[in-house]
C-alpha atoms as a PDB file:
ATOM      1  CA  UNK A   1      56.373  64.537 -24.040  1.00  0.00           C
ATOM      2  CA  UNK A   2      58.347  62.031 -22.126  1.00  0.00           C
ATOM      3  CA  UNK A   3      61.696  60.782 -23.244  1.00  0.00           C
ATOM      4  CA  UNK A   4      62.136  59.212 -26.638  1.00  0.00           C
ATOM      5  CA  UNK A   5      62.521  55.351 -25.144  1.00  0.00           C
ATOM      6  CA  UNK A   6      59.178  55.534 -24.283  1.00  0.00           C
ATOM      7  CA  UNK A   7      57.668  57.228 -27.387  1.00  0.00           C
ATOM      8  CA  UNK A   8      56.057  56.278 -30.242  1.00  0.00           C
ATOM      9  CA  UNK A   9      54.418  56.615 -33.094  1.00  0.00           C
ATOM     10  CA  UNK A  10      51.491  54.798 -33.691  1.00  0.00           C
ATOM     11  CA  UNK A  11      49.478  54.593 -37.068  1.00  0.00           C
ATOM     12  CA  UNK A  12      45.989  53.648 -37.337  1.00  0.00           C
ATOM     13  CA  UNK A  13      44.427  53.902 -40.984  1.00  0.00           C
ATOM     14  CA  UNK A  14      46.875  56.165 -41.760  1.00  0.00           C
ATOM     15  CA  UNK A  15      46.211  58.677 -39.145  1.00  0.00           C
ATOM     16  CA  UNK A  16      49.575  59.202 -36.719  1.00  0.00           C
ATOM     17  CA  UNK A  17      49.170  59.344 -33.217  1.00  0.00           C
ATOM     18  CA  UNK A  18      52.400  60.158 -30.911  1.00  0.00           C
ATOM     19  CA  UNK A  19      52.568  58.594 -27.716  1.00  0.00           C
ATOM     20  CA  UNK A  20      54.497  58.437 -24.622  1.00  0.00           C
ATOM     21  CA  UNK A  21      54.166  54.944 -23.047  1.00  0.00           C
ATOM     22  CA  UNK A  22      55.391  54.417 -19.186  1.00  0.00           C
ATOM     23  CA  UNK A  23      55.381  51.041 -17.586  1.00  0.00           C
ATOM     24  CA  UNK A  24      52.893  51.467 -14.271  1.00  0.00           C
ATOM     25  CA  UNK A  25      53.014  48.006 -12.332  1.00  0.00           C
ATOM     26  CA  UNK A  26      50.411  45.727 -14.034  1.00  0.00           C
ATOM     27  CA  UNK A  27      49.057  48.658 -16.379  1.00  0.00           C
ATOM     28  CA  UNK A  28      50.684  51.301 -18.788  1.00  0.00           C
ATOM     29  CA  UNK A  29      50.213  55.407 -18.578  1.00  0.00           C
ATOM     30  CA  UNK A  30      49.967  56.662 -22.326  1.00  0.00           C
ATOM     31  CA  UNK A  31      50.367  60.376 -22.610  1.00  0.00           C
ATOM     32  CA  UNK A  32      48.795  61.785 -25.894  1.00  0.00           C
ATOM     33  CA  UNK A  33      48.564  65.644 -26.693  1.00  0.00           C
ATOM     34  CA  UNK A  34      49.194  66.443 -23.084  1.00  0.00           C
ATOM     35  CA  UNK A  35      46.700  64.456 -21.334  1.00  0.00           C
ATOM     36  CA  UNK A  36      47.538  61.051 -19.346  1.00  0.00           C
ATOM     37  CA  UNK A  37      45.441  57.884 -19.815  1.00  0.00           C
ATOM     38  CA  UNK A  38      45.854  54.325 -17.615  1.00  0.00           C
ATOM     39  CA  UNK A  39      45.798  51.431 -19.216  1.00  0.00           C
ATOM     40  CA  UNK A  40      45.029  48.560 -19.073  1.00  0.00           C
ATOM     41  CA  UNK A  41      45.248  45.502 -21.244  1.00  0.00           C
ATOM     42  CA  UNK A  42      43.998  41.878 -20.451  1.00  0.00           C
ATOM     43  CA  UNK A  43      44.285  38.598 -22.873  1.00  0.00           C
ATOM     44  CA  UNK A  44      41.468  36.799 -23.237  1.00  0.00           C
ATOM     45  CA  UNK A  45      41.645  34.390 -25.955  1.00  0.00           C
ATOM     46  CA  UNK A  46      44.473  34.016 -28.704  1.00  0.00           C
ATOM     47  CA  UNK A  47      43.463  36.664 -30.635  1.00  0.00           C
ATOM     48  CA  UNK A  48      40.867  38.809 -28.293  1.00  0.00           C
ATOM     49  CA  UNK A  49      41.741  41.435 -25.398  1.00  0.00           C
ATOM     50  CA  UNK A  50      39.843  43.515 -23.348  1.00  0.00           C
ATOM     51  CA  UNK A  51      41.535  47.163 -23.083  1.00  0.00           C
ATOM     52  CA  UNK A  52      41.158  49.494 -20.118  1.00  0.00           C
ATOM     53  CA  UNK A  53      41.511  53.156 -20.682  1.00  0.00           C
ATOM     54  CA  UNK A  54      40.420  54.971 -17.669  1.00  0.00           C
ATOM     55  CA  UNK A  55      37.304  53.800 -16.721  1.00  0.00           C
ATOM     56  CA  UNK A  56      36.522  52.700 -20.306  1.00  0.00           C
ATOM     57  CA  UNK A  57      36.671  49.315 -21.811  1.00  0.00           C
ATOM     58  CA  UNK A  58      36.398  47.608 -25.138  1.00  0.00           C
ATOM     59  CA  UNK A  59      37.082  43.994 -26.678  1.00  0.00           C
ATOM     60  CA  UNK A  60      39.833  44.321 -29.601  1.00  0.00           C
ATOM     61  CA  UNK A  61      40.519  41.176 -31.536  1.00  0.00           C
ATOM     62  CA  UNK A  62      43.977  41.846 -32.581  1.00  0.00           C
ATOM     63  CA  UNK A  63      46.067  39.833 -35.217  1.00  0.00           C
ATOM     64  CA  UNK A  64      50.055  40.529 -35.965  1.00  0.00           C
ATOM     65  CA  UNK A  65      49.643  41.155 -39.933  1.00  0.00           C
ATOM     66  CA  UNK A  66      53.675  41.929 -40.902  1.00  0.00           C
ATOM     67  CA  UNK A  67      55.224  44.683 -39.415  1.00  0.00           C
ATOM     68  CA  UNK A  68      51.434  46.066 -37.943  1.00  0.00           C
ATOM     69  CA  UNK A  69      48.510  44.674 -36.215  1.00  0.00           C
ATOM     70  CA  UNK A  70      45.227  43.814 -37.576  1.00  0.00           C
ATOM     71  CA  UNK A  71      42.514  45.215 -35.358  1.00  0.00           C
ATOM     72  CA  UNK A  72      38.437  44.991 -35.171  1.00  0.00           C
ATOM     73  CA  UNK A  73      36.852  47.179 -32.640  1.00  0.00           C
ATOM     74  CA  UNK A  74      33.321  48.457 -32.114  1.00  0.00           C
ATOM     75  CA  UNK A  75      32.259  46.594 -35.813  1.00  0.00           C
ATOM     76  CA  UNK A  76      35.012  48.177 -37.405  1.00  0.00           C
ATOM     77  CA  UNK A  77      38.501  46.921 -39.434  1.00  0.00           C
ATOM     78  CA  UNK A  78      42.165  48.798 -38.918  1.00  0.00           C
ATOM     79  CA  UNK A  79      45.301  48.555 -39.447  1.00  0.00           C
ATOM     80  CA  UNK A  80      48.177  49.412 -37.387  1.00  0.00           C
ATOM     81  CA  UNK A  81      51.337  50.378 -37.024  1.00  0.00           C
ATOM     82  CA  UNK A  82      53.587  50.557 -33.898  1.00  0.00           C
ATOM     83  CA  UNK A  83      57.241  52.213 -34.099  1.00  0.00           C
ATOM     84  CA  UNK A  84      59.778  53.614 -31.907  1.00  0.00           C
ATOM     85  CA  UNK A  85      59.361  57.484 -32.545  1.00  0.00           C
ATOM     86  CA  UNK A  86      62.699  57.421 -33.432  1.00  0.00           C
ATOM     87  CA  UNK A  87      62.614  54.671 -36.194  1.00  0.00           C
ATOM     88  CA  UNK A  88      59.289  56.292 -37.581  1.00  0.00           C
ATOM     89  CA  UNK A  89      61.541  59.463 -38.269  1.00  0.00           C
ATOM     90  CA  UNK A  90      64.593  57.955 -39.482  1.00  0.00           C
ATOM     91  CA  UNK A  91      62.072  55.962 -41.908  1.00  0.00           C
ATOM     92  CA  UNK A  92      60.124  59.366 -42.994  1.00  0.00           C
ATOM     93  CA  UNK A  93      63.434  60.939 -43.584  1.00  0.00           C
ATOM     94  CA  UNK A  94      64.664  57.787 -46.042  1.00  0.00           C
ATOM     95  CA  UNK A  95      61.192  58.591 -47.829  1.00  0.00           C
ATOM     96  CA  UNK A  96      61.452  61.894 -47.688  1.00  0.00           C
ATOM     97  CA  UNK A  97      65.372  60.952 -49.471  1.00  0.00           C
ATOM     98  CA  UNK A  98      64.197  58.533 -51.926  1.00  0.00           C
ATOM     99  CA  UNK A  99      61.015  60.818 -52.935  1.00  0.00           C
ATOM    100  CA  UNK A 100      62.997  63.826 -53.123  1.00  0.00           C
ATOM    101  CA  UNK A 101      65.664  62.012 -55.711  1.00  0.00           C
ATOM    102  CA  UNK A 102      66.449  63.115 -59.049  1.00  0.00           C
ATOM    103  CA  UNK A 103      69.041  59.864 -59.917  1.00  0.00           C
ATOM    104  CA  UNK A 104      66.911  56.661 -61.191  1.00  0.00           C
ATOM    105  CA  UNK A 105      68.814  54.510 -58.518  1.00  0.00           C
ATOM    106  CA  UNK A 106      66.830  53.508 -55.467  1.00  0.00           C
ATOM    107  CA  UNK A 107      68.952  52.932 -52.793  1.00  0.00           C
ATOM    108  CA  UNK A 108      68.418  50.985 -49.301  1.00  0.00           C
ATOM    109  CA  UNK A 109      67.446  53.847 -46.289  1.00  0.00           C
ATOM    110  CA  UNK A 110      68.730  51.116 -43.474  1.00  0.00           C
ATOM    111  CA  UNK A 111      70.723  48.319 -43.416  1.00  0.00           C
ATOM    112  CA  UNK A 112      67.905  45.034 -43.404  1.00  0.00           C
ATOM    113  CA  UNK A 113      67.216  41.854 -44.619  1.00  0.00           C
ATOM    114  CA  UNK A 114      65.525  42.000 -48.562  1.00  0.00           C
ATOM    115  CA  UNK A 115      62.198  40.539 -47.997  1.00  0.00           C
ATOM    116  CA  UNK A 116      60.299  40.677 -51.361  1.00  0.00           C
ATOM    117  CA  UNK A 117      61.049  42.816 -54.441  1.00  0.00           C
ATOM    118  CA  UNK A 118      57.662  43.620 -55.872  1.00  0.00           C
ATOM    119  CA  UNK A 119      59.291  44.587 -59.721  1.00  0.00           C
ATOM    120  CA  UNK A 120      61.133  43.290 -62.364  1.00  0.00           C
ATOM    121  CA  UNK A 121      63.098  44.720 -64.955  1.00  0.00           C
ATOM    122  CA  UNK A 122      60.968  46.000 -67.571  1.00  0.00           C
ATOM    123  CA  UNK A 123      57.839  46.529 -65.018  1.00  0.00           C
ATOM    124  CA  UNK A 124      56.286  50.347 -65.475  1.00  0.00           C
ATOM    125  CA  UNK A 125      56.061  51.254 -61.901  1.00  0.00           C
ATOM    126  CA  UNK A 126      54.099  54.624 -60.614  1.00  0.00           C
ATOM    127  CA  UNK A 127      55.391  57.234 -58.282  1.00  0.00           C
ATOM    128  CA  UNK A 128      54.564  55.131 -54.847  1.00  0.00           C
ATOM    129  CA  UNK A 129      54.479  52.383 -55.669  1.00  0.00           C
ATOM    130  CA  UNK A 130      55.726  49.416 -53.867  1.00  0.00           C
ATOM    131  CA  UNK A 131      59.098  48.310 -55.057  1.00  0.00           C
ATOM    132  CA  UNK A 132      60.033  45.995 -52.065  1.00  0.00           C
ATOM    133  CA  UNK A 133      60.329  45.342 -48.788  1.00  0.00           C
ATOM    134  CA  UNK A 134      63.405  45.520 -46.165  1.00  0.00           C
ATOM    135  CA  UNK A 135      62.828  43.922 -42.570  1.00  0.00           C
ATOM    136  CA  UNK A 136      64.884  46.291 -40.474  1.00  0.00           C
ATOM    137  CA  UNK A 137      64.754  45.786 -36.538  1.00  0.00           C
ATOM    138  CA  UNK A 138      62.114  43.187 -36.974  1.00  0.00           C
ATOM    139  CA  UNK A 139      59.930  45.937 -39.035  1.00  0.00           C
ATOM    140  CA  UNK A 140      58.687  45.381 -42.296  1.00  0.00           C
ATOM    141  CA  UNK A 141      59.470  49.066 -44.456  1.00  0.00           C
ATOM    142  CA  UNK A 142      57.747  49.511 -47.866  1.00  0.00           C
ATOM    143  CA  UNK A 143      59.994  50.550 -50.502  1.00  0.00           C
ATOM    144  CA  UNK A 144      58.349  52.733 -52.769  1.00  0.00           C
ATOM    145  CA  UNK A 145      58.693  54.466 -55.941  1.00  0.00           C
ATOM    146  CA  UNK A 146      59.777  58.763 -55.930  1.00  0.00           C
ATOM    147  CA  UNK A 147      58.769  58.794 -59.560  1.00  0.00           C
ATOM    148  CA  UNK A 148      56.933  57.095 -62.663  1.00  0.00           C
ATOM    149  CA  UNK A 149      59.302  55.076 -64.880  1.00  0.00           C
ATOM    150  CA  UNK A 150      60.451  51.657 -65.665  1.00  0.00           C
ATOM    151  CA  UNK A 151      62.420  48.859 -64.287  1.00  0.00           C
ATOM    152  CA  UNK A 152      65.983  48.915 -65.400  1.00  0.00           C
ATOM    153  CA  UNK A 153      67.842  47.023 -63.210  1.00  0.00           C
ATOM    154  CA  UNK A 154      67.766  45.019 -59.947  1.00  0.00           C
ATOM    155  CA  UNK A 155      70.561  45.070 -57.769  1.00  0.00           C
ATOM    156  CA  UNK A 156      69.186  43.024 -54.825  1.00  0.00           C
ATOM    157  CA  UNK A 157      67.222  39.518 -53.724  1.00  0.00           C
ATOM    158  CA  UNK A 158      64.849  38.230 -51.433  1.00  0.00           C
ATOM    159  CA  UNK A 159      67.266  36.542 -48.733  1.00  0.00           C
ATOM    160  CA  UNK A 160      70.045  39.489 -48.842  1.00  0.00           C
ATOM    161  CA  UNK A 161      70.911  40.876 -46.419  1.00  0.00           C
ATOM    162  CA  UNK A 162      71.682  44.938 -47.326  1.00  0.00           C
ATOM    163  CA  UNK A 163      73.570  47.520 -46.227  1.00  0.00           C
ATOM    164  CA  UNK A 164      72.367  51.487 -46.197  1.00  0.00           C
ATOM    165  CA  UNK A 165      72.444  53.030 -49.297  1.00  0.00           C
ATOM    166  CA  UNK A 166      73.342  49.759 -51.172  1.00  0.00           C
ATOM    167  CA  UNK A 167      71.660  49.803 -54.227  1.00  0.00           C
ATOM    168  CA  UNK A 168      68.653  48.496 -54.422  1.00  0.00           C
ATOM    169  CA  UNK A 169      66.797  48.415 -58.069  1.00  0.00           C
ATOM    170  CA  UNK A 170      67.592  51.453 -61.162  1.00  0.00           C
ATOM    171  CA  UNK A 171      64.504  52.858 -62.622  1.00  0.00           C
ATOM    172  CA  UNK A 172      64.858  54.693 -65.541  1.00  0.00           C
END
């Protein structure tokens, strides 16, 4: 696998693809479980473009939606996410963290901007569940419960900007 400034990781539906993504002039070469693929992507409209892979091509319509991309191909609905590799790993490690926490506090995995907190105190929240969401490198990242419980406290609010590990909310 090329170098990590080219690589990442891309999820579609929740299925992960890594890939390695190298400039080529007017195209791109995508390397994916060892094999190479050009290409190729052309804008159409606002919303449509016509991919090239290979010798291959399909129309996408494709739609920002947050930190992912809306996409219909071939009759079909996605969703998808784009990430530096090593932003998708520093952000599986945080859950990872938070999941793996015994201490009702839910702290903040990366310094960010608050974007919505989904809870209130006194909300009965479920073990991944949303609790809010932190814009972080222009990425939206879902905060979500480790555990069942209940709202105690909330520490932060839309608009804040937080630091890592700041608290964020105490479920009890």
């Amino acid at each position: 696998m090329a170098n990590s400034e080219n690589r990442y990781l891309v999820t579609v539906d929740d299925v992960e693809f890594d890939l390695a993504v190298t400039p080529k002039g007017s195209s791109f070469e995508v390397e994916y479980n060892g094999a190479r693929y050009k290409v190729e992507a052309h804008r159409l409209s606002d919303r449509k473009y016509l991919f090239k892979i290979d010798e291959s091509s399909s129309e996408v319509d494709l739609s920002r939606n947050g930190g992912g991309y809306n996409i219909y191909l071939e009759g079909k609905d996605m969703i998808a996410r784009v990430e530096p590799y090593h932003l998708a790993e520093l952000r599986k490690k945080a859950s990872k963290a938070l999941s793996g926490a015994t201490e009702k506090i839910v702290r903040v995995p990366m310094p960010g901007l608050v974007l919505s907190i989904a809870v209130k105190p006194g909300d009965k929240v479920k073990k991944g569940m949303t609790l809010a969401v932190i814009e972080a490198m222009k990425m939206e990242n879902l905060i979500r419960a480790a555990a069942d419980g209940t709202v105690k406290e909330i520490f932060a609010a839309p608009g804040k900007a937080v630091e890592k590990n700041e608290n964020l909310l105490e479920i009890e």
